[in-house]
PDB file of N, CA and C in Angstrom:
ATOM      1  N   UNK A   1      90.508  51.366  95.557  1.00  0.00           N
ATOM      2  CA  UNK A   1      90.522  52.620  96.259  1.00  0.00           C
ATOM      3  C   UNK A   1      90.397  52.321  97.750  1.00  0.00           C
ATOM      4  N   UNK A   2      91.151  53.113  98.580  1.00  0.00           N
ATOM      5  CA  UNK A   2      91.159  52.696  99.996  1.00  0.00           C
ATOM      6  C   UNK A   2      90.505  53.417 100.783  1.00  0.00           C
ATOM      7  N   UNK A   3      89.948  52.820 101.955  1.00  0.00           N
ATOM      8  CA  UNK A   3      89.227  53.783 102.751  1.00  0.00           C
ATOM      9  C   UNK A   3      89.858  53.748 104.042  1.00  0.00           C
ATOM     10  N   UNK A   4      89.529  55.355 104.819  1.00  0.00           N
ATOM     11  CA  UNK A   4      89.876  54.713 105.927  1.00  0.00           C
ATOM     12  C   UNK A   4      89.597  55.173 106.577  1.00  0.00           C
ATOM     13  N   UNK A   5      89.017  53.804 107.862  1.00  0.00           N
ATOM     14  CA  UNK A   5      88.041  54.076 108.658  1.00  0.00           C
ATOM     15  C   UNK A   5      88.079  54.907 110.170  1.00  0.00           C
ATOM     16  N   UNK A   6      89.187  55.755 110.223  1.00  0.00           N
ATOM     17  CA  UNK A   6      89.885  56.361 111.516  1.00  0.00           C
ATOM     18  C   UNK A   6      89.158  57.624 110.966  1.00  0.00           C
ATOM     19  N   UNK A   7      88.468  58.180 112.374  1.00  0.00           N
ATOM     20  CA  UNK A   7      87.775  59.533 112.362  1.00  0.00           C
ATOM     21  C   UNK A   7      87.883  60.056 113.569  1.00  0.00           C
ATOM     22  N   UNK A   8      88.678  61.329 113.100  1.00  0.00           N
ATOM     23  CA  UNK A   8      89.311  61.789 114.473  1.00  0.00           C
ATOM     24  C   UNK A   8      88.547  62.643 115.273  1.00  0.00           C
ATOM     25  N   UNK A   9      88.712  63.153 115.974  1.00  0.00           N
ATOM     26  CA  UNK A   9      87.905  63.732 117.509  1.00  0.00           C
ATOM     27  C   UNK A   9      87.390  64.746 116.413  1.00  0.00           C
ATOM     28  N   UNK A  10      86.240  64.544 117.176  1.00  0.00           N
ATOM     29  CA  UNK A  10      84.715  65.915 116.611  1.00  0.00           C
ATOM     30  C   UNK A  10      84.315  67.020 117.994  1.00  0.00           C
ATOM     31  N   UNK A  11      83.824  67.390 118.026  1.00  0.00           N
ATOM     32  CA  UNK A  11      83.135  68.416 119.124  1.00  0.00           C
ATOM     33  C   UNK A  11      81.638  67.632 119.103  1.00  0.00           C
ATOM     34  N   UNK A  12      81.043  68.221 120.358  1.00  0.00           N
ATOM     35  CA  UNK A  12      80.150  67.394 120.565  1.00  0.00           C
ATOM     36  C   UNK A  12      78.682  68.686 119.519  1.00  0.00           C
ATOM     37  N   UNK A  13      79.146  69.373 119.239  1.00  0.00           N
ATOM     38  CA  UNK A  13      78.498  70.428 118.747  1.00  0.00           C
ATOM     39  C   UNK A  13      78.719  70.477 117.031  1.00  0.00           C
ATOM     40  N   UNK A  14      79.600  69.230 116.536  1.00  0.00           N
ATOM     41  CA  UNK A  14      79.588  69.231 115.216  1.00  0.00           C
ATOM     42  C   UNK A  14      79.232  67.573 114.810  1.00  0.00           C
ATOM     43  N   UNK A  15      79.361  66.879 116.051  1.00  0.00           N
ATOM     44  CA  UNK A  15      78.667  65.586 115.810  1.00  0.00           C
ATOM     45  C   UNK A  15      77.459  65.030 116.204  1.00  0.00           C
ATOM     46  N   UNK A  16      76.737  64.754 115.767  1.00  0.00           N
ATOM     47  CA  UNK A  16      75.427  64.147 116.929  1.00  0.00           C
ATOM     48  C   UNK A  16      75.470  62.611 116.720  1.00  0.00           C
ATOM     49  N   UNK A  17      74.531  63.099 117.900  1.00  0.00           N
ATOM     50  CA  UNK A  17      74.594  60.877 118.228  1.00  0.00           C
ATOM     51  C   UNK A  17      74.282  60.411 117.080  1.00  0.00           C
ATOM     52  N   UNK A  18      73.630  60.841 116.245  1.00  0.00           N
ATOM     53  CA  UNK A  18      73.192  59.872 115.027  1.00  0.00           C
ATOM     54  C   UNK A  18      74.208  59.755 113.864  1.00  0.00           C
ATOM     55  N   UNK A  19      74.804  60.966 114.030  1.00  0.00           N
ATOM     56  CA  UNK A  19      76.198  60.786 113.047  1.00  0.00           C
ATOM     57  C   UNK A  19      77.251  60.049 113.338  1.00  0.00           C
ATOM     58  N   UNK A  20      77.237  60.006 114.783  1.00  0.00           N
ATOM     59  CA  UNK A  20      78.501  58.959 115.613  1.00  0.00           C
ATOM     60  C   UNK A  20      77.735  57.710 115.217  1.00  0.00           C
ATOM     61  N   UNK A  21      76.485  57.225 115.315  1.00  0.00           N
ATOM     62  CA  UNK A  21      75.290  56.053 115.266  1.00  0.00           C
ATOM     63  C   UNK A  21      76.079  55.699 113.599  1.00  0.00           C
ATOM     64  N   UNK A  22      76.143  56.503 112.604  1.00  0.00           N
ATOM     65  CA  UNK A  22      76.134  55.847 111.386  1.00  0.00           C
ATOM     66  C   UNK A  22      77.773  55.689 111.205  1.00  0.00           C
ATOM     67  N   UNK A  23      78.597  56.294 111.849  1.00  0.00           N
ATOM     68  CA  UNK A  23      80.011  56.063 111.787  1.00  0.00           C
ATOM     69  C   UNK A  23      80.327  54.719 111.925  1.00  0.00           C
ATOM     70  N   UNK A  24      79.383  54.772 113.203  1.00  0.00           N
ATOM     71  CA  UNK A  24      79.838  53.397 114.052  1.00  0.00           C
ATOM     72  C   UNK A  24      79.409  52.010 113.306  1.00  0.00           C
ATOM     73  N   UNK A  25      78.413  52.288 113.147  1.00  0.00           N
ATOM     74  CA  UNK A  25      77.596  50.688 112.179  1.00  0.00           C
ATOM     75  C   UNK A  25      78.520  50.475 111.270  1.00  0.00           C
ATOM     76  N   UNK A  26      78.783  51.989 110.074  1.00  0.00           N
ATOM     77  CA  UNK A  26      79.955  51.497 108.923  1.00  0.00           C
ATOM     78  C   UNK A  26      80.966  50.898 109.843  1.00  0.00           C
ATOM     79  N   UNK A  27      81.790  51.258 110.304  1.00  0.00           N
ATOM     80  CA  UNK A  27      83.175  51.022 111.322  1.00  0.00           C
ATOM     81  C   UNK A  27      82.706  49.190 111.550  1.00  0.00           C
ATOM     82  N   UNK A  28      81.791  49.082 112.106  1.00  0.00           N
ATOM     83  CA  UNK A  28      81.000  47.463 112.661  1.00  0.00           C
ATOM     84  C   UNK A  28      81.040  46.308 111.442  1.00  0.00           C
ATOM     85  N   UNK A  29      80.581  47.224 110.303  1.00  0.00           N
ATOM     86  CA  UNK A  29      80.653  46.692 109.067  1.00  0.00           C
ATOM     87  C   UNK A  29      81.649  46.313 108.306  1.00  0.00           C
ATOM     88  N   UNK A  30      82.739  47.154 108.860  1.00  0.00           N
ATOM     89  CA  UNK A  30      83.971  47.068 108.044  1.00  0.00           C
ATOM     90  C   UNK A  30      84.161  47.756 106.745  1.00  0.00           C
ATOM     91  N   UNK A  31      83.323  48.768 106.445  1.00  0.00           N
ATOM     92  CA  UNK A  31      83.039  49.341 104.916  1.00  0.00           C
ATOM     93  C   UNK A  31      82.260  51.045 105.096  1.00  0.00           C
ATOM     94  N   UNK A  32      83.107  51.169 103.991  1.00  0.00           N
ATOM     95  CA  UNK A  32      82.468  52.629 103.960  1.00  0.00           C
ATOM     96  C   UNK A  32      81.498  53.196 103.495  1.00  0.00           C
ATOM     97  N   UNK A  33      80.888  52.295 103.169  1.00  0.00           N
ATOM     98  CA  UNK A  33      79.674  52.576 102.241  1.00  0.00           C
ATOM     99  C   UNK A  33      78.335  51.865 102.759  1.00  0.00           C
ATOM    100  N   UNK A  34      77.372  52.133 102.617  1.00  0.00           N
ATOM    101  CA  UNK A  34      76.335  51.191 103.512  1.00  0.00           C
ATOM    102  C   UNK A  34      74.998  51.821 102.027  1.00  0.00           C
ATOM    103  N   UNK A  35      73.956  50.489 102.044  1.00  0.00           N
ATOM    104  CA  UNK A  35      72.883  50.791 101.011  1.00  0.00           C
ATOM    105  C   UNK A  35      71.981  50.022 102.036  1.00  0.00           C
ATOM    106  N   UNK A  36      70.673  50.763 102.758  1.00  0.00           N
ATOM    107  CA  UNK A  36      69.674  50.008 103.201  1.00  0.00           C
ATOM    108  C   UNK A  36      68.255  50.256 101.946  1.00  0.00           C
ATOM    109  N   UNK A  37      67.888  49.280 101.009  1.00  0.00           N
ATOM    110  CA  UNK A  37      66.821  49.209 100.205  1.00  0.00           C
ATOM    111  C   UNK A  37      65.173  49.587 100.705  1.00  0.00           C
ATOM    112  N   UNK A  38      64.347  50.310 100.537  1.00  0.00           N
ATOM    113  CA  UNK A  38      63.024  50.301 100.776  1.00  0.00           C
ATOM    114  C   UNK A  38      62.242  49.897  99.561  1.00  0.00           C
ATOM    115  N   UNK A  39      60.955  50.003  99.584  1.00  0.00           N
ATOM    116  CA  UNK A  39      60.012  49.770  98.539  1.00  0.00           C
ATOM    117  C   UNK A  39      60.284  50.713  97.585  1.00  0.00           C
ATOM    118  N   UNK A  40      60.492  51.907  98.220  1.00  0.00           N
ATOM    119  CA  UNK A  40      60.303  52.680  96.801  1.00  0.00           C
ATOM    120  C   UNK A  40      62.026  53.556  97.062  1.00  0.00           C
ATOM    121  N   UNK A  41      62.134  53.346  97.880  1.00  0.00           N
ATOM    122  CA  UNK A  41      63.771  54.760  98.207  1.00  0.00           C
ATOM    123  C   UNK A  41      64.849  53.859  99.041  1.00  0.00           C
ATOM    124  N   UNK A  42      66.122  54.609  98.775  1.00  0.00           N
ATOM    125  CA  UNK A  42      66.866  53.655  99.797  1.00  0.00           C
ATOM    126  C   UNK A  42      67.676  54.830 100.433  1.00  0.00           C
ATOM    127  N   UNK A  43      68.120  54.658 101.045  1.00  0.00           N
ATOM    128  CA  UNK A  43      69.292  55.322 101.985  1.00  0.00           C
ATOM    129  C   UNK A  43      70.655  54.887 101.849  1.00  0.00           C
ATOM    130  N   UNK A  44      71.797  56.168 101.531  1.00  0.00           N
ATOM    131  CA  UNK A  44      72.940  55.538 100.913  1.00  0.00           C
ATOM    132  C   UNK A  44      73.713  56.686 102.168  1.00  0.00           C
ATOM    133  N   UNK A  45      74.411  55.469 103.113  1.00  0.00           N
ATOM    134  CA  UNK A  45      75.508  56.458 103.774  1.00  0.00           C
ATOM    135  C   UNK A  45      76.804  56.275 104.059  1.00  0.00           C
ATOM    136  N   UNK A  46      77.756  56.969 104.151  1.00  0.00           N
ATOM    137  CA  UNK A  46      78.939  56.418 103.670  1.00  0.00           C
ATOM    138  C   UNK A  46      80.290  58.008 104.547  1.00  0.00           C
ATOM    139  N   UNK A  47      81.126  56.983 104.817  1.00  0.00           N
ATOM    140  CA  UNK A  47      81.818  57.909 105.499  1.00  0.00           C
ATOM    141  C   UNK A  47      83.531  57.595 104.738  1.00  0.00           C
ATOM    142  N   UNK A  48      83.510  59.005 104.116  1.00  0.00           N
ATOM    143  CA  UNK A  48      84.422  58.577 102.257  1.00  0.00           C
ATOM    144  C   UNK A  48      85.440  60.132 102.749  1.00  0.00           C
ATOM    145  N   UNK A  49      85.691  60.039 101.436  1.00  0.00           N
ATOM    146  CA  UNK A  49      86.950  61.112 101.365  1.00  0.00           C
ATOM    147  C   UNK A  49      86.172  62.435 100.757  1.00  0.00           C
ATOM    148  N   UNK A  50      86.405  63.707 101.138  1.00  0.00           N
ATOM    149  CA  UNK A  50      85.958  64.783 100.542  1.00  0.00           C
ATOM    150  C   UNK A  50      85.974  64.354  98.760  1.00  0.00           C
ATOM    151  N   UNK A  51      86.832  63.903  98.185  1.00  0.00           N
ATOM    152  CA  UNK A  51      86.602  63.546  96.134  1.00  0.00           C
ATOM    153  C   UNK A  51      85.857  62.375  96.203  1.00  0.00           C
ATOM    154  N   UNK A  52      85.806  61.543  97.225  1.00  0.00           N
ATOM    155  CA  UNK A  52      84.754  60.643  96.779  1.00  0.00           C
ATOM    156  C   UNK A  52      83.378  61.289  97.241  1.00  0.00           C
ATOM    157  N   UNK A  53      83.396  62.175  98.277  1.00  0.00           N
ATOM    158  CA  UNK A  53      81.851  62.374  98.708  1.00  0.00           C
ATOM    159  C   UNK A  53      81.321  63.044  97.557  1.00  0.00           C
ATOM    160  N   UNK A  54      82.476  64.255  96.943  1.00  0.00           N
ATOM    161  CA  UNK A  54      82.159  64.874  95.649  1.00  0.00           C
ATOM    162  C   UNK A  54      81.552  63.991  95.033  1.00  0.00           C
ATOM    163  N   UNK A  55      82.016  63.403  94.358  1.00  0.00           N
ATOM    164  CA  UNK A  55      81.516  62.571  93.275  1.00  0.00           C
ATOM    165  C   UNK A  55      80.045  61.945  93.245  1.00  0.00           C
ATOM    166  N   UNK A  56      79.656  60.961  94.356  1.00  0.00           N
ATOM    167  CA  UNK A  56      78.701  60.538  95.168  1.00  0.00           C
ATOM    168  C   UNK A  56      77.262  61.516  95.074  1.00  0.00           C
ATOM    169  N   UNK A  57      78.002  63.043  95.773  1.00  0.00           N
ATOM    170  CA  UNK A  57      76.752  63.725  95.434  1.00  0.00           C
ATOM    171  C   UNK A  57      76.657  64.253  94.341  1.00  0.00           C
ATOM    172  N   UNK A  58      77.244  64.463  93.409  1.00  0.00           N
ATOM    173  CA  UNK A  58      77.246  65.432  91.850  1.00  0.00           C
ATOM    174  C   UNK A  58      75.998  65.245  91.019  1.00  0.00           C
ATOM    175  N   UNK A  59      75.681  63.397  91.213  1.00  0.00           N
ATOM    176  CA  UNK A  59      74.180  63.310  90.610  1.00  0.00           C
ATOM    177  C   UNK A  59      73.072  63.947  90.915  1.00  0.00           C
ATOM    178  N   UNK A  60      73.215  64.755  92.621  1.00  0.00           N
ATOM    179  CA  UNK A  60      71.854  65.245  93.189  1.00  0.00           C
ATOM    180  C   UNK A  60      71.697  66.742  93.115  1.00  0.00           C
ATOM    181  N   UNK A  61      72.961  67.347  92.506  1.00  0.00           N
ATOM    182  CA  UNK A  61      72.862  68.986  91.914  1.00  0.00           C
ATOM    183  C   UNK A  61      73.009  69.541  93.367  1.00  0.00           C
ATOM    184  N   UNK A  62      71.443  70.637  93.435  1.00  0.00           N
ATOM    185  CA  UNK A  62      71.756  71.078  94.604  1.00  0.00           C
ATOM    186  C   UNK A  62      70.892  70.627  95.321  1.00  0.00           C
ATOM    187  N   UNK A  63      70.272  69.105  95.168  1.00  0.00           N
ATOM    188  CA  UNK A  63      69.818  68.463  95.882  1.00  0.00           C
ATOM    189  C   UNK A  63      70.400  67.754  97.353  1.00  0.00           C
ATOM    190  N   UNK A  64      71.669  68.145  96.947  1.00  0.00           N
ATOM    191  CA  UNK A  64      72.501  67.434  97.831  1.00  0.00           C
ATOM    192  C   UNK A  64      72.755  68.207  99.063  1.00  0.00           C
ATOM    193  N   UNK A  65      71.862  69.283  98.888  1.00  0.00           N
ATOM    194  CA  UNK A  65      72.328  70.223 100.247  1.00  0.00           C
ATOM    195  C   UNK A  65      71.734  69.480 101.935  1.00  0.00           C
ATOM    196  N   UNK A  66      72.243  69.243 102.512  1.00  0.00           N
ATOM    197  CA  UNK A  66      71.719  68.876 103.790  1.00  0.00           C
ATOM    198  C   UNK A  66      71.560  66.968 103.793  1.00  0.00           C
ATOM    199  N   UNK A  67      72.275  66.792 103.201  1.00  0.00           N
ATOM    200  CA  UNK A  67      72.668  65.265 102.952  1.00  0.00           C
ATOM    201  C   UNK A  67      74.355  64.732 103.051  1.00  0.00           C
ATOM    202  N   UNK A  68      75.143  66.047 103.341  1.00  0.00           N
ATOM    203  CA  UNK A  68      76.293  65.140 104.000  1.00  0.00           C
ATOM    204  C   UNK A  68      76.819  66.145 105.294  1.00  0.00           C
ATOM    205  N   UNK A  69      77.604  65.645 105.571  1.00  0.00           N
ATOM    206  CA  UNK A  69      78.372  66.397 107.006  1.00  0.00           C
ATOM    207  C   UNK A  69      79.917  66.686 106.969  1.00  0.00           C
ATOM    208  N   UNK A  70      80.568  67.638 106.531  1.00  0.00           N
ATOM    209  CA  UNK A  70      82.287  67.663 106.714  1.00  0.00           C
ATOM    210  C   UNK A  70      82.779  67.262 107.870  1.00  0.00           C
ATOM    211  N   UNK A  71      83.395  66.541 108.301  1.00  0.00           N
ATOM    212  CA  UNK A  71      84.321  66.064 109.465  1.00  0.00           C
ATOM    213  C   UNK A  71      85.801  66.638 109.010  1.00  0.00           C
ATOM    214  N   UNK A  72      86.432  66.481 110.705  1.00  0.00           N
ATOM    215  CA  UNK A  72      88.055  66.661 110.103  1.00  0.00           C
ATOM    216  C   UNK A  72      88.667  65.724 109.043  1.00  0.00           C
ATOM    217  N   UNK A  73      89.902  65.776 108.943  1.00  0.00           N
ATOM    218  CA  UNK A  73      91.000  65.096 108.447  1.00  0.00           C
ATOM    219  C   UNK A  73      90.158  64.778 106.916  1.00  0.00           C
ATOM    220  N   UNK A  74      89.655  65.646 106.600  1.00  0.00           N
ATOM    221  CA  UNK A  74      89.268  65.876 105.033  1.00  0.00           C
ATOM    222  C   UNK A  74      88.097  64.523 104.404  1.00  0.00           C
ATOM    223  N   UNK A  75      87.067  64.097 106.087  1.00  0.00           N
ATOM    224  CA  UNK A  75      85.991  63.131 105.344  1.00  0.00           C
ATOM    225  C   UNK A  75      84.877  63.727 105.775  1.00  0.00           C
ATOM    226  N   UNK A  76      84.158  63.075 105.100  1.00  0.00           N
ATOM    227  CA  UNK A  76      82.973  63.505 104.783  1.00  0.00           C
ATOM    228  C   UNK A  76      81.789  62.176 104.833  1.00  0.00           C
ATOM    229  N   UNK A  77      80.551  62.621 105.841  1.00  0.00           N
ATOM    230  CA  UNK A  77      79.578  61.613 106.115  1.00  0.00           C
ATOM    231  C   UNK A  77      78.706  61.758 105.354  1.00  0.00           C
ATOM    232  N   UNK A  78      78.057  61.243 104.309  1.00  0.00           N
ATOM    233  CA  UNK A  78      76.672  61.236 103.308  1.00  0.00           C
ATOM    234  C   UNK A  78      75.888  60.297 103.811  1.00  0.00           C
ATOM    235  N   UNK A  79      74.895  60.906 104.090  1.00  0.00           N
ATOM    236  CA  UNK A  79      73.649  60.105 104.662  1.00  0.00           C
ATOM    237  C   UNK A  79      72.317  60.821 103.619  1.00  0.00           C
ATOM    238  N   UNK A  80      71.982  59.978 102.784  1.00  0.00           N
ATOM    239  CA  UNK A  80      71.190  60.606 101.603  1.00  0.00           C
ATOM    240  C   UNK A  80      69.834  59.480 101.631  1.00  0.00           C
ATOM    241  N   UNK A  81      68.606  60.043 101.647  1.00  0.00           N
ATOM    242  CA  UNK A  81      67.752  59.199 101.503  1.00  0.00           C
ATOM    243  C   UNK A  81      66.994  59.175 100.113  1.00  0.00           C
ATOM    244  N   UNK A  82      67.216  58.652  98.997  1.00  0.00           N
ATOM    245  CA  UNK A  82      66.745  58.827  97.357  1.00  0.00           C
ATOM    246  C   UNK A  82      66.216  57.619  96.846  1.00  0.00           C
ATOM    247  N   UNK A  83      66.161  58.172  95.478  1.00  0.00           N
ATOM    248  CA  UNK A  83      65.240  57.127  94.655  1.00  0.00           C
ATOM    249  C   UNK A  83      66.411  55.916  94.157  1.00  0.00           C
ATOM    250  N   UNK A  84      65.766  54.321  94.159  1.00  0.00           N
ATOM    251  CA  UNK A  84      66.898  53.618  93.474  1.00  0.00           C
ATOM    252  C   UNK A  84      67.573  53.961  92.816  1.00  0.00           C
ATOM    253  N   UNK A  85      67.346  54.998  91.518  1.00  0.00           N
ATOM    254  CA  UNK A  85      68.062  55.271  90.332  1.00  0.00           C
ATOM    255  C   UNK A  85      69.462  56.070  90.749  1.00  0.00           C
ATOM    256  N   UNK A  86      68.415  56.679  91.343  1.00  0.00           N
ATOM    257  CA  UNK A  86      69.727  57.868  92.287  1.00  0.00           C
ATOM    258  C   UNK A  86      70.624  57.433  92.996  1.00  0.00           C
ATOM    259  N   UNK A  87      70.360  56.162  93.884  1.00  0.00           N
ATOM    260  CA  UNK A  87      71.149  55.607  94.384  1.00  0.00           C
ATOM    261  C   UNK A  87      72.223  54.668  93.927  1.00  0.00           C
ATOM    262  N   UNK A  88      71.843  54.037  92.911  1.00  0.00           N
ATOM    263  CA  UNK A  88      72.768  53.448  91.826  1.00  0.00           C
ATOM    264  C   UNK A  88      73.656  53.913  91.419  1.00  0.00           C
ATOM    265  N   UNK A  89      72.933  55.499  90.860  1.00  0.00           N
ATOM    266  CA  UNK A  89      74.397  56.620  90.364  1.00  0.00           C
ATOM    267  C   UNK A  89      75.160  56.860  91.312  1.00  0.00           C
ATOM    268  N   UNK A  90      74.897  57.517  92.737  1.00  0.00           N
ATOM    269  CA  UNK A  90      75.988  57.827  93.864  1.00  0.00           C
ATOM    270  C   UNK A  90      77.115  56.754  93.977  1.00  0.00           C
ATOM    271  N   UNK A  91      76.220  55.124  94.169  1.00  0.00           N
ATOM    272  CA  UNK A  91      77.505  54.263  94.661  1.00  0.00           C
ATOM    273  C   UNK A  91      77.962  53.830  93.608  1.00  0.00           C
ATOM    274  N   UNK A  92      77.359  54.358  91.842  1.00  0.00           N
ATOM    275  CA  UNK A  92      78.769  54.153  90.632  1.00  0.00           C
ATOM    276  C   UNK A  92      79.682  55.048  90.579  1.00  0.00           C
ATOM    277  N   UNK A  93      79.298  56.562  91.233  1.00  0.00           N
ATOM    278  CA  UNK A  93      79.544  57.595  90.947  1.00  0.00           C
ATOM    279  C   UNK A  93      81.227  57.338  91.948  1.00  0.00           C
ATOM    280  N   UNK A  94      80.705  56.613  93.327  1.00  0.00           N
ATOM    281  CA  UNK A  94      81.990  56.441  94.600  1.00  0.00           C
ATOM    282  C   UNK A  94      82.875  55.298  93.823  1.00  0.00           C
ATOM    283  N   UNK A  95      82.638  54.262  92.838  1.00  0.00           N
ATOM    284  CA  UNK A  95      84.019  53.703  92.579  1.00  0.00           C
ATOM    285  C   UNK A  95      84.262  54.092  91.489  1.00  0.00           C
ATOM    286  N   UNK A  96      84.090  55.304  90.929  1.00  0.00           N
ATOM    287  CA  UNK A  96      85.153  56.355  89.697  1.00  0.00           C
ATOM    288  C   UNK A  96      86.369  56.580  89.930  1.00  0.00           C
ATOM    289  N   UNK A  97      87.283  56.608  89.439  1.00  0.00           N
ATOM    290  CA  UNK A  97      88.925  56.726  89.617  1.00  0.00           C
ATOM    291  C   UNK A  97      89.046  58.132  89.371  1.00  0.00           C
ATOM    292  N   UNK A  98      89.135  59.199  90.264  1.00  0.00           N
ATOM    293  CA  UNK A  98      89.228  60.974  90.107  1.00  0.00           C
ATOM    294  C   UNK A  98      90.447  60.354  88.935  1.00  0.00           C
TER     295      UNK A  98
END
């Protein structure tokens, strides 16, 4: 499945520095997906396609409210901070074949 990492002009009123901050690291990384591990939670953020962000969040119900961001050209930024388990499901949930 391909990603791709071109994200076109935002308003400065629908992006904030920290959303440009996590664009940019993925972009640095070369990957769309990023997992930083804690002791007990990790943080899963990822700048994917509206059916993959679907997917990604479906495990968190309507937990998922206020954990991603719509951008243009139909992507979508998930920045989710959860439990390992949870996090396991999102990034099995992102290499599902719709």
């Amino acid at each position: 499945m391909a990603h791709s990492n071109i994200l076109s002009a935002q308003s400065p009123s629908n992006l904030s520095r920290y959303d440009e901050g996590i664009i940019s690291e993925l972009r640095t990384r070369g990957t769309p997906l990023s997992l930083m591990i804690g002791e007990e939670f990790s943080i899963v953020r990822a700048h994917v396609t509206s059916g993959v962000a679907a997917r990604m969040l479906a495990p968190l119900g309507r937990g998922a409210v206020n954990k991603f961001k719509t951008l243009d050209g139909n992507m979508v930024l998930v920045d989710a901070f959860v439990t390992h388990a949870m996090a396991r499901r999102m990034l099995a949930a992102s290499r599902q074949v719709a």
